[in-house]
Protein backbone atom coordinates (compact mmCIF):
# COMPACT_ATOMS: atom_id res chain seq x y z
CA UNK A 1 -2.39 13.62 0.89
CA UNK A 2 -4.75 15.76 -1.59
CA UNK A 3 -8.60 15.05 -0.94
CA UNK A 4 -9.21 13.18 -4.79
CA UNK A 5 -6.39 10.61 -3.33
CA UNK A 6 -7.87 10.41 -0.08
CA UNK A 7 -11.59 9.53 -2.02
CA UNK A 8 -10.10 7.53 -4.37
CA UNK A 9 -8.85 5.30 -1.20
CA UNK A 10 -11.35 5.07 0.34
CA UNK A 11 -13.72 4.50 -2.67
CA UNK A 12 -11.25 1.20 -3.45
CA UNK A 13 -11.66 -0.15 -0.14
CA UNK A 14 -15.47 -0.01 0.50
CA UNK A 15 -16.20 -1.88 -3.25
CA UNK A 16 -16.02 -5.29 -1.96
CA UNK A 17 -14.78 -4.36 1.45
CA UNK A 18 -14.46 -7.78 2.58
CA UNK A 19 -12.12 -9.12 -0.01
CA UNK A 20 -10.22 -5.93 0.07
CA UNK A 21 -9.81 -5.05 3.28
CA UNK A 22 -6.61 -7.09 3.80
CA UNK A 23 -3.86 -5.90 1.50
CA UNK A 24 -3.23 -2.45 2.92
CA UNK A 25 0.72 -1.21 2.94
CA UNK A 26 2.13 -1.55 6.70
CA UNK A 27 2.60 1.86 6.75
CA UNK A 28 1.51 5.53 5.76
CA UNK A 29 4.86 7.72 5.73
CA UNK A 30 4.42 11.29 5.67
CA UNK A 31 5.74 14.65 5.71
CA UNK A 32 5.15 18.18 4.94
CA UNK A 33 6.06 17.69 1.19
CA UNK A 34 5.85 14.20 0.53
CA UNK A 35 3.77 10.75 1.56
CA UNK A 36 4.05 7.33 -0.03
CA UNK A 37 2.46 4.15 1.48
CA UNK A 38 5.26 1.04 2.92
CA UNK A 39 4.81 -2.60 2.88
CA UNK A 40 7.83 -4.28 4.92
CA UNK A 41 8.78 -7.86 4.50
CA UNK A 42 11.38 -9.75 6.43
CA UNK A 43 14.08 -11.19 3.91
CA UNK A 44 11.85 -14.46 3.34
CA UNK A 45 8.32 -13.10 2.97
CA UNK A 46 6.64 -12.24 -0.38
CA UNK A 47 3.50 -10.46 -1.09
CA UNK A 48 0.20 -11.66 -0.25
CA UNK A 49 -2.33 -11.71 -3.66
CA UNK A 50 -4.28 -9.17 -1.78
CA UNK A 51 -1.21 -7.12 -1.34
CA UNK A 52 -0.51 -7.49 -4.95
CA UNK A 53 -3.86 -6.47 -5.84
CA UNK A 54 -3.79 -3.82 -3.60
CA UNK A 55 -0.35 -2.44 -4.98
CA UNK A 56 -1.05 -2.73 -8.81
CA UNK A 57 -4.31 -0.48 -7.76
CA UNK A 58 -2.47 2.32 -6.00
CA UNK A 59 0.30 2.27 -8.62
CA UNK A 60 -1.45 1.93 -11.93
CA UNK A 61 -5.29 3.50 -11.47
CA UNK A 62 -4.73 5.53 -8.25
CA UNK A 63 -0.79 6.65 -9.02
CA UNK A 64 -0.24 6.86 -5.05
CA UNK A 65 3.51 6.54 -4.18
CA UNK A 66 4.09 3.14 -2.71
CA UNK A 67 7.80 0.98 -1.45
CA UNK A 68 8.25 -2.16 -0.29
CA UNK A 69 11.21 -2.46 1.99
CA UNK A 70 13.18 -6.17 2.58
CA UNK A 71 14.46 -5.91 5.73
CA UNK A 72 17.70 -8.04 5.91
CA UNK A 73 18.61 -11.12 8.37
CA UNK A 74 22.07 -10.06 9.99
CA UNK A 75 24.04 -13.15 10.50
């Protein structure tokens, strides 16, 4: 993750830590070449406000790669 990412995280989440803190993705994926942050919600669940907050921040101001992935019931 380049270091102007990294402060730009971490800048977001200490304004206001206390309202902020929840909201973070589930997950941090990662490789040599690529990251992106993961939220993963069973086939029922929808986004918290924080976690829409927290999502329209790291897509539109901090342009971090982000997913949400629905798992699915199997029947």
């Amino acid at each position: 993750m380049p270091q102007p990412l990294v402060l730009k995280c971490i800048d977001w989440a200490i304004r206001e830590f206390w309202h902020r803190q929840p909201g973070w993705a589930d997950f941090f994926v990662f490789n040599e070449n690529e990251f992106k942050f993961v939220e993963v919600k069973s086939p029922h669940d929808e986004l918290s406000l924080e976690q829409m907050n927290w999502f329209k921040w790291a897509i539109e101001e901090a342009n971090i790669p982000c997913e949400i992935i629905r798992l699915t019931g199997t029947e």
